[in-house]
PDB file of N, CA and C in Angstrom:
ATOM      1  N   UNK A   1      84.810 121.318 107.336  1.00  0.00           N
ATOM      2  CA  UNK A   1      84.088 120.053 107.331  1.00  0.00           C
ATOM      3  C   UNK A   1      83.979 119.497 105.912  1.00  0.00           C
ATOM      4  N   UNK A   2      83.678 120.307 104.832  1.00  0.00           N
ATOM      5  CA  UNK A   2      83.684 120.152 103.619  1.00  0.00           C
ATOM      6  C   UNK A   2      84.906 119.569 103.277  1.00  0.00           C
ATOM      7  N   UNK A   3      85.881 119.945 103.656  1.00  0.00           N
ATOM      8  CA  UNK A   3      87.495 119.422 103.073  1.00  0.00           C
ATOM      9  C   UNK A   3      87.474 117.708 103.530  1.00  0.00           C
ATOM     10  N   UNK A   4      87.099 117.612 104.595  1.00  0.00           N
ATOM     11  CA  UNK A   4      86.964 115.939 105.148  1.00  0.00           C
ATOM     12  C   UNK A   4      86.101 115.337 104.115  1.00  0.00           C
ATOM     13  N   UNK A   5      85.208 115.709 103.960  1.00  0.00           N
ATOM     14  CA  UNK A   5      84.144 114.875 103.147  1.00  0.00           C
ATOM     15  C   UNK A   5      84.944 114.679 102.217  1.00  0.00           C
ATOM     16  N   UNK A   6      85.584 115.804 101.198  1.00  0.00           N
ATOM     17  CA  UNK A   6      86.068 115.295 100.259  1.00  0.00           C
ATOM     18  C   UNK A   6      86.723 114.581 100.398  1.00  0.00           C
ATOM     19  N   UNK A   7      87.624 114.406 101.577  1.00  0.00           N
ATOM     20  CA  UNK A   7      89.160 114.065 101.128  1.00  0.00           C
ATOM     21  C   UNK A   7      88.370 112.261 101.281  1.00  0.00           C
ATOM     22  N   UNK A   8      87.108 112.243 102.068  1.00  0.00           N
ATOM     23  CA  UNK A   8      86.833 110.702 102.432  1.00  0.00           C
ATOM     24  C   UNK A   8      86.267 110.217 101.078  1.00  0.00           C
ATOM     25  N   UNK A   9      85.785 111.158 100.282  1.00  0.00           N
ATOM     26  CA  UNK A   9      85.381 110.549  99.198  1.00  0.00           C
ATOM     27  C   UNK A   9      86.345 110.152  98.163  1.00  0.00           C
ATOM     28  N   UNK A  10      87.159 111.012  98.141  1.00  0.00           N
ATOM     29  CA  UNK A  10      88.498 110.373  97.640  1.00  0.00           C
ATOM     30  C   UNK A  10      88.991 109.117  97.629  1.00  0.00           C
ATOM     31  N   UNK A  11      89.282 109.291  99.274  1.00  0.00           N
ATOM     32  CA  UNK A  11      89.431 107.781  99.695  1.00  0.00           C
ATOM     33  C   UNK A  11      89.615 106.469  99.376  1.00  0.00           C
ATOM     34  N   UNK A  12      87.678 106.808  99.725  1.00  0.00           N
ATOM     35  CA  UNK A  12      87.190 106.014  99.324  1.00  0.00           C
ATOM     36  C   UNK A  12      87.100 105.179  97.989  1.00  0.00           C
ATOM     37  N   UNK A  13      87.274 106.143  97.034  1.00  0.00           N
ATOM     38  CA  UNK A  13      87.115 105.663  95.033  1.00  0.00           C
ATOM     39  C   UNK A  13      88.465 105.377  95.080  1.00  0.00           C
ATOM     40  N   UNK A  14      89.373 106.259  95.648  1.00  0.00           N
ATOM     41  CA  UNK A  14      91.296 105.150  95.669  1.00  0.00           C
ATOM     42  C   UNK A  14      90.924 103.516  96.332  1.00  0.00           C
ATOM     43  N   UNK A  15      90.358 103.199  97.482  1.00  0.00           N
ATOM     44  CA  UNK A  15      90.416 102.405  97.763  1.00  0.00           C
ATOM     45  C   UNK A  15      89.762 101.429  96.989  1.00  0.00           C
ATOM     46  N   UNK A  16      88.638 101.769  96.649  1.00  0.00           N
ATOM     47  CA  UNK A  16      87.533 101.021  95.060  1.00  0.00           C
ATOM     48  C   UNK A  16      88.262 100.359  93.955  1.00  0.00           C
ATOM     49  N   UNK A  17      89.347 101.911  93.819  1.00  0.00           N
ATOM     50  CA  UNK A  17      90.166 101.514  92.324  1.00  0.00           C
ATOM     51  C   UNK A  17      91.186 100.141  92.840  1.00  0.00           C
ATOM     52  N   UNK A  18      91.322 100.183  93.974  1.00  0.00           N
ATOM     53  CA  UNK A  18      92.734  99.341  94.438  1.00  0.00           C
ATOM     54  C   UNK A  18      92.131  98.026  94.487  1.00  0.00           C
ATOM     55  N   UNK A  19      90.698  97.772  95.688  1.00  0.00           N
ATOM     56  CA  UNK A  19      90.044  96.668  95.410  1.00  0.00           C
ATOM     57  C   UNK A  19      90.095  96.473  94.324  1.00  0.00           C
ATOM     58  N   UNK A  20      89.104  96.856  93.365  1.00  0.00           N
ATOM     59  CA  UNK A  20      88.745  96.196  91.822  1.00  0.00           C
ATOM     60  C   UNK A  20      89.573  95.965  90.963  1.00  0.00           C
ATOM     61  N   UNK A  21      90.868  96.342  91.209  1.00  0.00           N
ATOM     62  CA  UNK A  21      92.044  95.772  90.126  1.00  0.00           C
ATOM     63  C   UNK A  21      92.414  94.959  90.362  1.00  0.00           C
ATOM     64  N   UNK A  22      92.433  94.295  91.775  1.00  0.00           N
ATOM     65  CA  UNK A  22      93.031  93.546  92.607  1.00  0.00           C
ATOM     66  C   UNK A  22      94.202  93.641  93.731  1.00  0.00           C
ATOM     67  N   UNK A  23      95.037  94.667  93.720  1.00  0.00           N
ATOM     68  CA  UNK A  23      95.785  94.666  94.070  1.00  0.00           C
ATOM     69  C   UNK A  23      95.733  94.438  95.374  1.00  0.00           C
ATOM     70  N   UNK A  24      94.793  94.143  96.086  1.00  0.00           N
ATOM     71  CA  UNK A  24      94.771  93.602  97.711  1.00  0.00           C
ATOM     72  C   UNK A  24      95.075  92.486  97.685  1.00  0.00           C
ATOM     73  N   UNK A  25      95.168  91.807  96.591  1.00  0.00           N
ATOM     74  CA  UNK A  25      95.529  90.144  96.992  1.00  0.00           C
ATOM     75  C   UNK A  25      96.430  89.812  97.586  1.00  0.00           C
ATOM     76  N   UNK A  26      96.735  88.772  98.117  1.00  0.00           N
ATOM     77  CA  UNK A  26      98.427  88.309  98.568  1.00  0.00           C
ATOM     78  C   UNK A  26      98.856  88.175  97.500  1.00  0.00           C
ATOM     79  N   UNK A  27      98.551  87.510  96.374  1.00  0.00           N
ATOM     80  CA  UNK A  27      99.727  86.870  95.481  1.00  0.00           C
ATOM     81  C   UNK A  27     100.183  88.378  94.776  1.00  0.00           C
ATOM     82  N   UNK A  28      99.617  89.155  94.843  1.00  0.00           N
ATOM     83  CA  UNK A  28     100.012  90.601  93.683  1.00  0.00           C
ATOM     84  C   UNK A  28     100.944  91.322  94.906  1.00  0.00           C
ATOM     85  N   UNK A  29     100.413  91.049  95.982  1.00  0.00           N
ATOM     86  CA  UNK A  29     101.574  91.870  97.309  1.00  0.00           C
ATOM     87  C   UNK A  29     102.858  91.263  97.278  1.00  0.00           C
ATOM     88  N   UNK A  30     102.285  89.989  97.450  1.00  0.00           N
ATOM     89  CA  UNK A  30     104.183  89.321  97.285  1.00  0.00           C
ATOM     90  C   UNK A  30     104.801  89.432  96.687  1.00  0.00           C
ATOM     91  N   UNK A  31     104.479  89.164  95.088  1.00  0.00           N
ATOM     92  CA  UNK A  31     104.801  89.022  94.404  1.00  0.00           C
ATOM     93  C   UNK A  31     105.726  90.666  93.527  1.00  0.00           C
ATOM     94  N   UNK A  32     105.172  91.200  94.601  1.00  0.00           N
ATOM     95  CA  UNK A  32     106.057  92.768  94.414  1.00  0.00           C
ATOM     96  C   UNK A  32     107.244  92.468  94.828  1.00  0.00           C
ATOM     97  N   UNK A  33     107.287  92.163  96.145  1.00  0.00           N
ATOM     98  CA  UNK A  33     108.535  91.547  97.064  1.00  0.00           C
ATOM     99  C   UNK A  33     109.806  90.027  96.578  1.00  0.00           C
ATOM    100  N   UNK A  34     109.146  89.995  95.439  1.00  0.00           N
ATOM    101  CA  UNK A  34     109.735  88.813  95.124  1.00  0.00           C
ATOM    102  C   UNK A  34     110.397  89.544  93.519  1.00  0.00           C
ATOM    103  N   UNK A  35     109.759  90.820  93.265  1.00  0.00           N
ATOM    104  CA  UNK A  35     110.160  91.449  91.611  1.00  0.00           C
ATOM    105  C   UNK A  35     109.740  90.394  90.820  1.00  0.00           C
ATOM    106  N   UNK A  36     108.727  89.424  90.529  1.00  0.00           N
ATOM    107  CA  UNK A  36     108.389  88.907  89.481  1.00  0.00           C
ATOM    108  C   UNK A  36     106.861  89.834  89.436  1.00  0.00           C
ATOM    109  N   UNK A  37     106.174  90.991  89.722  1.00  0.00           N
ATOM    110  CA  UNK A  37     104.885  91.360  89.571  1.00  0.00           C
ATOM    111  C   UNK A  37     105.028  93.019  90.228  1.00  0.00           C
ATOM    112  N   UNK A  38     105.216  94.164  88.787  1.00  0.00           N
ATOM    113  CA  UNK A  38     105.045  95.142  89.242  1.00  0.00           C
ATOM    114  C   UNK A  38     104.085  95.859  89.376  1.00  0.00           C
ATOM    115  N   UNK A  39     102.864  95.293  88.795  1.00  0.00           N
ATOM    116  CA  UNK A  39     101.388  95.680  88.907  1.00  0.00           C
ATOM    117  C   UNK A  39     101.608  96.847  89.947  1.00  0.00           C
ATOM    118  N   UNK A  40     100.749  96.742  91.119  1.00  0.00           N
ATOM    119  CA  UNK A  40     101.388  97.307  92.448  1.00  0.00           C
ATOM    120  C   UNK A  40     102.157  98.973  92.241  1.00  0.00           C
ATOM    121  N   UNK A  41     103.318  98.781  92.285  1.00  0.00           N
ATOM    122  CA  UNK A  41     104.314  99.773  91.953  1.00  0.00           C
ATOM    123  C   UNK A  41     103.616 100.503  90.945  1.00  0.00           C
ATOM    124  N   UNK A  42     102.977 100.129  89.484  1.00  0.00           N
ATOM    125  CA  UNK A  42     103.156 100.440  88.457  1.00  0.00           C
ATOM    126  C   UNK A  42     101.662 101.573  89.133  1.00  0.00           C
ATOM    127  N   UNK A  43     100.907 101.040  89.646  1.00  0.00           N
ATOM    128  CA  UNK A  43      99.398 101.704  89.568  1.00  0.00           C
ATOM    129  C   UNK A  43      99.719 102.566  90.903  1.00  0.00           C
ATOM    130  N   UNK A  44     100.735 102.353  91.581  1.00  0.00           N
ATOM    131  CA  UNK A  44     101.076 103.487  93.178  1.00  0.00           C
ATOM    132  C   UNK A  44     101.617 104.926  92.312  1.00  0.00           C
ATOM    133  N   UNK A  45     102.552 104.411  91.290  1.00  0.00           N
ATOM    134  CA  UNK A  45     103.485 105.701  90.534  1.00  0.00           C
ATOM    135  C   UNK A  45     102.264 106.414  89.980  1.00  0.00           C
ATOM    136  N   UNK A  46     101.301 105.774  89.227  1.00  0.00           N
ATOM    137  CA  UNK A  46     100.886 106.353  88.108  1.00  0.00           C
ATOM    138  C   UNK A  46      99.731 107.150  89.273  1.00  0.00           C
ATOM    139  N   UNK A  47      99.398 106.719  90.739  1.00  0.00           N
ATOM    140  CA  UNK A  47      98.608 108.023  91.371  1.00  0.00           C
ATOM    141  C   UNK A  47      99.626 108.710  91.471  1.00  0.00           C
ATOM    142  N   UNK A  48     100.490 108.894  91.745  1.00  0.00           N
ATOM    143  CA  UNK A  48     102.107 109.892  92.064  1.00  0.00           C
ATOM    144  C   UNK A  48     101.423 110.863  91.539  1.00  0.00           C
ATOM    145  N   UNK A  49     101.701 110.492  90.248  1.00  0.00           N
ATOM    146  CA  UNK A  49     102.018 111.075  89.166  1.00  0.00           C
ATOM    147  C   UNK A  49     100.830 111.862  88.482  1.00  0.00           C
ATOM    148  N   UNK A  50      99.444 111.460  88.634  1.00  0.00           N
ATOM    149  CA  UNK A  50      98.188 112.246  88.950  1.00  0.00           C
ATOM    150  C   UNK A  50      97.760 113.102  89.446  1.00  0.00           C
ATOM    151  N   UNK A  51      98.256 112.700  90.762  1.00  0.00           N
ATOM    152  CA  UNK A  51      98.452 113.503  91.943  1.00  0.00           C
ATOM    153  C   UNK A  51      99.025 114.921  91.840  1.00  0.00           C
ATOM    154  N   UNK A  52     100.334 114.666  91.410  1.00  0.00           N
ATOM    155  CA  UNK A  52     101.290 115.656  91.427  1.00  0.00           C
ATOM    156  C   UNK A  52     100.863 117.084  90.064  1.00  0.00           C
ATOM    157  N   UNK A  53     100.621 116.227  89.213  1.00  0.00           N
ATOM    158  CA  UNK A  53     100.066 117.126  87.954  1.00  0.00           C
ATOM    159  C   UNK A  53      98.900 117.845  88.038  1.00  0.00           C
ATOM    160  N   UNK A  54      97.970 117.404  89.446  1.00  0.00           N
ATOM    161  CA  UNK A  54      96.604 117.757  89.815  1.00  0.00           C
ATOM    162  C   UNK A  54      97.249 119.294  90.107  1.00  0.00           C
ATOM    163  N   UNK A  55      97.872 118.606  91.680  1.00  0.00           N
ATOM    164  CA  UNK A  55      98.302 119.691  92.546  1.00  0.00           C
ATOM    165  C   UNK A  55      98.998 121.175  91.828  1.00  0.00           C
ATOM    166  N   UNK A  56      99.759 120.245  91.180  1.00  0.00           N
ATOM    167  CA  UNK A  56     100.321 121.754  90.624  1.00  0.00           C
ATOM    168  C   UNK A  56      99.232 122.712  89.993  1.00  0.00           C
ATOM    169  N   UNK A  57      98.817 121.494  88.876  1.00  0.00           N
ATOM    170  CA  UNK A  57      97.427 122.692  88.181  1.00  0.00           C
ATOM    171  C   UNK A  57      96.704 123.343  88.861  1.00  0.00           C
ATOM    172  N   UNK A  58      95.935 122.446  89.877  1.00  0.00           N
ATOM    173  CA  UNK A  58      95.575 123.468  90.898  1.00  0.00           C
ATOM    174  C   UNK A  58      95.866 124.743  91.437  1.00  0.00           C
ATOM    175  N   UNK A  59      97.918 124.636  91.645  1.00  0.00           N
ATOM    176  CA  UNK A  59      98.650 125.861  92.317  1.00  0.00           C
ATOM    177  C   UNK A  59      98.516 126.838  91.062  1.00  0.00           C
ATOM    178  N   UNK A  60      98.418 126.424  89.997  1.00  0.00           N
ATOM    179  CA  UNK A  60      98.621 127.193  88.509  1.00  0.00           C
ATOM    180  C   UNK A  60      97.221 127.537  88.210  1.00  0.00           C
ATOM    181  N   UNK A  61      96.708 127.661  88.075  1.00  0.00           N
ATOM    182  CA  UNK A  61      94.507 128.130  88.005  1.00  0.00           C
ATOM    183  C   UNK A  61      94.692 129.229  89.628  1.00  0.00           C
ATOM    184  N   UNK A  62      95.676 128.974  90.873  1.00  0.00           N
ATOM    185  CA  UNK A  62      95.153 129.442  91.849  1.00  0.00           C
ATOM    186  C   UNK A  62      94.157 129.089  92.674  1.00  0.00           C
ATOM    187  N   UNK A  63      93.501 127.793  92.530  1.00  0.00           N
ATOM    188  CA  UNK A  63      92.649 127.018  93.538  1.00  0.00           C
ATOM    189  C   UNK A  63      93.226 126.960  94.650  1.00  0.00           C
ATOM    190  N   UNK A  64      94.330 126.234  94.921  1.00  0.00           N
ATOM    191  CA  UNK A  64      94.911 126.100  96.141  1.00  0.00           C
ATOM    192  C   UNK A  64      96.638 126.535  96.301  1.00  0.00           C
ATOM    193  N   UNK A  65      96.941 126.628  97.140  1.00  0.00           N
ATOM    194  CA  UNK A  65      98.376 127.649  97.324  1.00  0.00           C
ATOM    195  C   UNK A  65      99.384 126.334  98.423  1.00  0.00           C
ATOM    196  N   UNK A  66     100.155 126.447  97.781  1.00  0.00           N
ATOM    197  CA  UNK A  66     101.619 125.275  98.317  1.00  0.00           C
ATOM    198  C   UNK A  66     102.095 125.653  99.751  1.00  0.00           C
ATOM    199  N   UNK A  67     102.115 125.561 100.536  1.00  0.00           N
ATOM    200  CA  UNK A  67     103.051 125.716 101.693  1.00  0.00           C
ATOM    201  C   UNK A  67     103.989 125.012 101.725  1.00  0.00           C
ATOM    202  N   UNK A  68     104.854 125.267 102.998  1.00  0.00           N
ATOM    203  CA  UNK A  68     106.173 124.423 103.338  1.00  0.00           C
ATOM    204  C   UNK A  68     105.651 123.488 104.341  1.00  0.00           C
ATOM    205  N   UNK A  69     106.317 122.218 103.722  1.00  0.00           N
ATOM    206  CA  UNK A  69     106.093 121.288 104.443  1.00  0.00           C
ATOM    207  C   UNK A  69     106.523 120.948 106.122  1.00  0.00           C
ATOM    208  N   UNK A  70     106.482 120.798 107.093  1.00  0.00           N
ATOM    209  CA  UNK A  70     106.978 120.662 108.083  1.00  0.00           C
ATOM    210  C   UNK A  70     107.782 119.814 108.425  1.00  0.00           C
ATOM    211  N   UNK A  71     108.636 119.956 109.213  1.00  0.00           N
ATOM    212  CA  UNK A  71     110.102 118.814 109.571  1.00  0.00           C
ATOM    213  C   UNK A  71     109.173 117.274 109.793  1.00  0.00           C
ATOM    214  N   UNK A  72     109.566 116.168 109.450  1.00  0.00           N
ATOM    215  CA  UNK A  72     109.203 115.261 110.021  1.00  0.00           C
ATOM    216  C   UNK A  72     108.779 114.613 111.501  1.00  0.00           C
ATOM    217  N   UNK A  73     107.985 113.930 111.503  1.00  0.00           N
ATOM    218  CA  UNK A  73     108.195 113.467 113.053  1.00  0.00           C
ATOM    219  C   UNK A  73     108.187 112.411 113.131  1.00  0.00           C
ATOM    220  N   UNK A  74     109.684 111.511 113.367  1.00  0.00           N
ATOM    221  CA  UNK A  74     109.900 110.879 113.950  1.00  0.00           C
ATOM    222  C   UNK A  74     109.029 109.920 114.575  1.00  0.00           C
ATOM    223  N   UNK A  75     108.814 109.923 115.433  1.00  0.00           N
ATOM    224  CA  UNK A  75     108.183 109.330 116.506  1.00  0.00           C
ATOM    225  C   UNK A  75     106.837 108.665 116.014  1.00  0.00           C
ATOM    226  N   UNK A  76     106.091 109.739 115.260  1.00  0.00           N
ATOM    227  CA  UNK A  76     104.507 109.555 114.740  1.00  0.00           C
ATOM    228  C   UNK A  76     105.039 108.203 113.454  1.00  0.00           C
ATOM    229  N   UNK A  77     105.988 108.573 112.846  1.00  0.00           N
ATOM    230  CA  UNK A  77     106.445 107.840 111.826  1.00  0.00           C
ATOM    231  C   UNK A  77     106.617 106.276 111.667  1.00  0.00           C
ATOM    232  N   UNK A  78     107.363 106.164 113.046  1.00  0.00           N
ATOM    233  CA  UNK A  78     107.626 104.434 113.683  1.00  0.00           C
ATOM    234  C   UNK A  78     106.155 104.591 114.066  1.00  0.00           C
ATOM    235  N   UNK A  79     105.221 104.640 114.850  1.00  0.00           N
ATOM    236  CA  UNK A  79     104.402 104.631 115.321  1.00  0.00           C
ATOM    237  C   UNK A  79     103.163 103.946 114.395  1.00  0.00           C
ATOM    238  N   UNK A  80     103.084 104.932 113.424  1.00  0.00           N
ATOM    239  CA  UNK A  80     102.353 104.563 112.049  1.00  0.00           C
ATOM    240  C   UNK A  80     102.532 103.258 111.803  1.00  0.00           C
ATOM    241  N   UNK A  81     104.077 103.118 111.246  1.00  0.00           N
ATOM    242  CA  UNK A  81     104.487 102.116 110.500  1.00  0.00           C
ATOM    243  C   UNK A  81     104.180 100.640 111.329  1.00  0.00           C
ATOM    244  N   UNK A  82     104.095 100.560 112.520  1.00  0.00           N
ATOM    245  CA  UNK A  82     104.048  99.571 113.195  1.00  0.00           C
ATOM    246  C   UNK A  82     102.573  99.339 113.077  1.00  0.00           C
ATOM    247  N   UNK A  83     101.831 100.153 113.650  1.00  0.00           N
ATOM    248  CA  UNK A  83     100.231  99.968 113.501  1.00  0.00           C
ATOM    249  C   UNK A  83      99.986  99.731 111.972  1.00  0.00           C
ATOM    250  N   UNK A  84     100.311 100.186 111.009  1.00  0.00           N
ATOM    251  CA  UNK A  84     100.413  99.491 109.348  1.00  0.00           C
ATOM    252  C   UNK A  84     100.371  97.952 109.549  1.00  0.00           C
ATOM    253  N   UNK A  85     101.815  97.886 109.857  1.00  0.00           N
ATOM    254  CA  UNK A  85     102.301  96.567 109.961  1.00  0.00           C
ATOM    255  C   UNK A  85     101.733  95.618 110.894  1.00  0.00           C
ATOM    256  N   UNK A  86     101.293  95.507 111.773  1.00  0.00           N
ATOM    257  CA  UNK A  86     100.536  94.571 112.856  1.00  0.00           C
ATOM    258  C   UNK A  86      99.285  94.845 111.663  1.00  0.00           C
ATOM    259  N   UNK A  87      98.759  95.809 111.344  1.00  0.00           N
ATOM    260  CA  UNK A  87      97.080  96.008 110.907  1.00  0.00           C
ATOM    261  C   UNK A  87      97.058  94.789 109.806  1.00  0.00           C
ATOM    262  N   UNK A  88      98.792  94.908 108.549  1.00  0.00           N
ATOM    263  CA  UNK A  88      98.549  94.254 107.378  1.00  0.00           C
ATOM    264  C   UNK A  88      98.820  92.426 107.936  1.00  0.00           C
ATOM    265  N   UNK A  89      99.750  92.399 108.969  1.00  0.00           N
ATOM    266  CA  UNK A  89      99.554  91.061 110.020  1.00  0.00           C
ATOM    267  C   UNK A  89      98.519  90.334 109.983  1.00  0.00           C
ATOM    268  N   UNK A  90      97.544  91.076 111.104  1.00  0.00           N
ATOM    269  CA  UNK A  90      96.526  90.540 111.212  1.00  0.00           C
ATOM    270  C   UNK A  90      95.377  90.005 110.155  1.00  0.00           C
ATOM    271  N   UNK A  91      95.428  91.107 109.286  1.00  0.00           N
ATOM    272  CA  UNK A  91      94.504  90.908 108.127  1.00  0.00           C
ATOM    273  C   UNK A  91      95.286  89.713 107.522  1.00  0.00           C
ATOM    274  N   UNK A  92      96.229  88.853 107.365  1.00  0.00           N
ATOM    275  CA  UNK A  92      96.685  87.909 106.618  1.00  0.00           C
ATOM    276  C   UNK A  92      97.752  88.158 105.266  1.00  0.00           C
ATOM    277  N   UNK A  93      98.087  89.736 105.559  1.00  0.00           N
ATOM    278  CA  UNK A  93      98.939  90.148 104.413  1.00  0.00           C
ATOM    279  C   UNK A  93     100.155  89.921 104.437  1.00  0.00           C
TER     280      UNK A  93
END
C-alpha cells in the first residue's frame, strides 16, 4: 500500500512540475509537432534521464533490485494509446 502512495505522490509533483512550466498548453504541444518548440522533449529527456540515474543508484546502494522486464502486450498497448488519444481529444489537445 505504501508503494502506491508513493508512486501517487510522485505523480502527482511530475504532474505540478509539467503544469507550472507550462507544458500543457496547446501552443507548447504543437508546437513540438511542428519542430519550431522543443521545450516538451527537452524537460520529458531530462526526467529520462533522472529517472534512470535514480534507478540505477538505487540498484547500486541495494535499495531496490532490477528484474526482467516482460514481453510486451500488444493489445493493452493499442488500447492505452487510443484511450490517451480520445482522453487528449476531448480535453481540446
Amino acid at each position: 500500500m505504501s508503494s502506491y502512495l508513493l508512486a501517487l505522490i510522485f505523480g502527482f509533483g511530475f504532474g505540478w512540475a509539467l503544469d507550472k512550466s507550462g507544458l500543457g498548453q496547446y501552443g507548447k504541444i504543437a508546437n513540438v509537432f511542428r519542430f519550431k518548440d522543443m521545450t516538451v522533449i527537452k524537460f520529458m529527456m531530462t526526467a529520462l534521464c533522472v529517472a534512470m540515474v535514480g534507478v540505477y543508484g538505487l540498484q547500486s546502494l541495494g535499495v531496490m533490485e532490477l528484474t526482467k522486464v516482460n514481453e510486451t502486450y500488444i493489445v493493452g498497448n493499442i488500447l492505452g494509446g487510443m484511450v490517451f488519444g480520445v482522453g487528449m481529444a476531448l480535453a481540446g489537445f
